[in-house]
C-alpha atoms as a PDB file:
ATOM      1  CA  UNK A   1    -119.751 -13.912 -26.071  1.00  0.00           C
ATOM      2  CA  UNK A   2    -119.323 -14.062 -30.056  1.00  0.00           C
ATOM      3  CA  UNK A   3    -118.896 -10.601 -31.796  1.00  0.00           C
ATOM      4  CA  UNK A   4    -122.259 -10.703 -33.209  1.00  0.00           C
ATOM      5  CA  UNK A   5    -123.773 -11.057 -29.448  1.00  0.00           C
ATOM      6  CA  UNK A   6    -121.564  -8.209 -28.309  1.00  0.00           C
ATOM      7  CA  UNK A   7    -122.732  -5.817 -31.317  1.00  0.00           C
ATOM      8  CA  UNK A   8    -126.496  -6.390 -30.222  1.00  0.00           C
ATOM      9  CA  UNK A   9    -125.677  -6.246 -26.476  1.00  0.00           C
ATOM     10  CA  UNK A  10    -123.746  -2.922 -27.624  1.00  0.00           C
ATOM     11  CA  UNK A  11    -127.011  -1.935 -30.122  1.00  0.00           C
ATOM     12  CA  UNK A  12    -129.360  -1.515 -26.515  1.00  0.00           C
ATOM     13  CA  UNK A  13    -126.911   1.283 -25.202  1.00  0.00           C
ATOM     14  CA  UNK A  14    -127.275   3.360 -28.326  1.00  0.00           C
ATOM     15  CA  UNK A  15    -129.325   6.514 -27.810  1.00  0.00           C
ATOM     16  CA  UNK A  16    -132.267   6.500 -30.423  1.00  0.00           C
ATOM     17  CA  UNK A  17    -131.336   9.891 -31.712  1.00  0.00           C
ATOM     18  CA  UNK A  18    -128.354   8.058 -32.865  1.00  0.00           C
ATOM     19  CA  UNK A  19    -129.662   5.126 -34.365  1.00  0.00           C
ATOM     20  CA  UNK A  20    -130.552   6.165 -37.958  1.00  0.00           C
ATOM     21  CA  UNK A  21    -126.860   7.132 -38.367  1.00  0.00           C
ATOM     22  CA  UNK A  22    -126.019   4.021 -37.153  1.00  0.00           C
ATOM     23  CA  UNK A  23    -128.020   1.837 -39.601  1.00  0.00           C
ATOM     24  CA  UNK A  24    -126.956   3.637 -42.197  1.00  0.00           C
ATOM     25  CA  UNK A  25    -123.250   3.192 -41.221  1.00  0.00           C
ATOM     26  CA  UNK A  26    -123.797  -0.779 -41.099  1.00  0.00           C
ATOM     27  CA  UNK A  27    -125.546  -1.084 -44.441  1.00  0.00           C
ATOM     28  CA  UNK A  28    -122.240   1.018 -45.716  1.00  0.00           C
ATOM     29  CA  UNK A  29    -119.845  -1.917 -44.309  1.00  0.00           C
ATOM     30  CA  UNK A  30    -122.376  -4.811 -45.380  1.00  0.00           C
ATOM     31  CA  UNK A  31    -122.490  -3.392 -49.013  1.00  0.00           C
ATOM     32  CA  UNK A  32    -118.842  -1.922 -48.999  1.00  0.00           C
ATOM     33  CA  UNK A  33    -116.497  -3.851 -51.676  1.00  0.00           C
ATOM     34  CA  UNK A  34    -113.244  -3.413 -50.374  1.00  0.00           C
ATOM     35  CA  UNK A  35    -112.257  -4.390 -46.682  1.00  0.00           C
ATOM     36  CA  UNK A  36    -111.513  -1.331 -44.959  1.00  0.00           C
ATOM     37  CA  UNK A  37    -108.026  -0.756 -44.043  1.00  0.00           C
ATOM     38  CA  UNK A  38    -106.609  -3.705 -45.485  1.00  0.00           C
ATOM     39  CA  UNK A  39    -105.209  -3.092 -48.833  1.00  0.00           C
ATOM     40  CA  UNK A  40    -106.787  -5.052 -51.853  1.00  0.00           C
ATOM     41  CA  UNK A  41    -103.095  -6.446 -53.014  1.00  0.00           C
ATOM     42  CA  UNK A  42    -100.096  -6.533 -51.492  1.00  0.00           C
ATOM     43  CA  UNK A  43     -97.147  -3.363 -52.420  1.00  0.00           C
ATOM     44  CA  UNK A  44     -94.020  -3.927 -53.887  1.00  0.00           C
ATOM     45  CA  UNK A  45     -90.575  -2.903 -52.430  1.00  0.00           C
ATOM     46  CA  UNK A  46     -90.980   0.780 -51.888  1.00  0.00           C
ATOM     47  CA  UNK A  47     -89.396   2.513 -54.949  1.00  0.00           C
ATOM     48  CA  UNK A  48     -85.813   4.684 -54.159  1.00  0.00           C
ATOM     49  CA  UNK A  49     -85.943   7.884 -54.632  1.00  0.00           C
ATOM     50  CA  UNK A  50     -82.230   9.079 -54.180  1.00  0.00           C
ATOM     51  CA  UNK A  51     -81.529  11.057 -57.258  1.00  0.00           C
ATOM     52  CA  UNK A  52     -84.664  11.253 -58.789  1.00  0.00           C
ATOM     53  CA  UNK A  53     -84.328  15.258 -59.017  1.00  0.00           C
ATOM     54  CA  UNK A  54     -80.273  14.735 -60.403  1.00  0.00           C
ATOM     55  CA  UNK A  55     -79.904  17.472 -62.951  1.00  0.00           C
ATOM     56  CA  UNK A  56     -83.066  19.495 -62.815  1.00  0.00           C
ATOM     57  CA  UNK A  57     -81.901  21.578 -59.936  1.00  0.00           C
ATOM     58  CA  UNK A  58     -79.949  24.728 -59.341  1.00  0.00           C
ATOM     59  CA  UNK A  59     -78.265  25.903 -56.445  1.00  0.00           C
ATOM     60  CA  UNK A  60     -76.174  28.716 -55.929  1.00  0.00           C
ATOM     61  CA  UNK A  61     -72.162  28.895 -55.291  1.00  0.00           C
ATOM     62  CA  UNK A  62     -72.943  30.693 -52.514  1.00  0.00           C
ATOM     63  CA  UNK A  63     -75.869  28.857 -51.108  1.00  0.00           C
ATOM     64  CA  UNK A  64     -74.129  28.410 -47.766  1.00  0.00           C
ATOM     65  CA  UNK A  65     -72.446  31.752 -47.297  1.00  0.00           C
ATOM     66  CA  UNK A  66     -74.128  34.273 -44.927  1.00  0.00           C
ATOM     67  CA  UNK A  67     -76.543  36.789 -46.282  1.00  0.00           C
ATOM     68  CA  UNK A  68     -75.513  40.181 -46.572  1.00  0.00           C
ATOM     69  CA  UNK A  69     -77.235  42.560 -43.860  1.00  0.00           C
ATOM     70  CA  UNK A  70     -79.299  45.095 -44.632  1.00  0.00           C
ATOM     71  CA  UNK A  71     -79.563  48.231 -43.330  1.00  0.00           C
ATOM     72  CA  UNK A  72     -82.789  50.211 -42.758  1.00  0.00           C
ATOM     73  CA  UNK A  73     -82.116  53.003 -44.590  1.00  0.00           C
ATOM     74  CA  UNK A  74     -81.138  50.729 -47.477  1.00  0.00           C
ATOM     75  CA  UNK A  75     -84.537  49.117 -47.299  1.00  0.00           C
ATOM     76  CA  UNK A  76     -86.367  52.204 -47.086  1.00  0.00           C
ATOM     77  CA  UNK A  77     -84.421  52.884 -50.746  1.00  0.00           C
ATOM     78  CA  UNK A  78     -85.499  49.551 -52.072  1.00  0.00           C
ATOM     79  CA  UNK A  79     -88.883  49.877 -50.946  1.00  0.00           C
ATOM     80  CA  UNK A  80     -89.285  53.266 -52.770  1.00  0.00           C
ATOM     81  CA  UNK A  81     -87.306  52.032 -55.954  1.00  0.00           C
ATOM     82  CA  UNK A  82     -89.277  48.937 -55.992  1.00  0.00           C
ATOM     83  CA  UNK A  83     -92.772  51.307 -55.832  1.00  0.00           C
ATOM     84  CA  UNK A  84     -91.443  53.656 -58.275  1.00  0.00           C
ATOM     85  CA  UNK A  85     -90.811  50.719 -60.700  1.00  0.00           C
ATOM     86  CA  UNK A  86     -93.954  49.409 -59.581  1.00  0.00           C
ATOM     87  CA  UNK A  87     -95.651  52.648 -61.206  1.00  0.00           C
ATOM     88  CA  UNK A  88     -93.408  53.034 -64.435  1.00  0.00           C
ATOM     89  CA  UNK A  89     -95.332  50.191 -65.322  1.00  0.00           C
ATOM     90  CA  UNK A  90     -98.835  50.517 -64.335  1.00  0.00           C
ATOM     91  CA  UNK A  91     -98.405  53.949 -66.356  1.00  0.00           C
ATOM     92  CA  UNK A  92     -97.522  51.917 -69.343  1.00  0.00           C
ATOM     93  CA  UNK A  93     -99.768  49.253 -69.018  1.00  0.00           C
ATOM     94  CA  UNK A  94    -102.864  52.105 -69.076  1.00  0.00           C
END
């Protein structure tokens, strides 16, 4: 059975609800330039990357050293120092 011969064998098992969809799909592919999932030319060697970012990065001394715990109480006195700020200058800005 050719490929053609299988699609209409295939084409009487389609419910008719589904059919418009269907037509329209195939007039996409007949009219479609490109060949789906084939690329139009072949790619080139895949560029390297390794160093691209050389120089435009920062990273701390003491990037891999643990982080200092905090306590609760210490974050409590953050929290309200941060909000305090945090109205210093919404009292300026008005």
């Amino acid at each position: 059975m050719t490929l053609r011969e299988e699609a209409l064998h295939a084409l009487d098992s389609v419910p008719d609800f589904k059919l418009s969809e269907l037509i329209h799909y195939m007039r996409f592919l007949s009219e479609c330039p490109v060949r789906l999932g084939q690329p139009d030319k072949p790619r080139g060697r895949p560029r390297d990357l390794y160093g691209i970012l050389e120089g435009k990065m920062w990273v701390a001394d003491d990037f891999d050293e643990p982080m200092e715990l905090v306590t609760e109480s210490e974050l409590r006195g953050l929290i309200e120092e941060a909000g305090s700020k945090k109205a210093k200058v919404h009292e300026a800005a008005v």
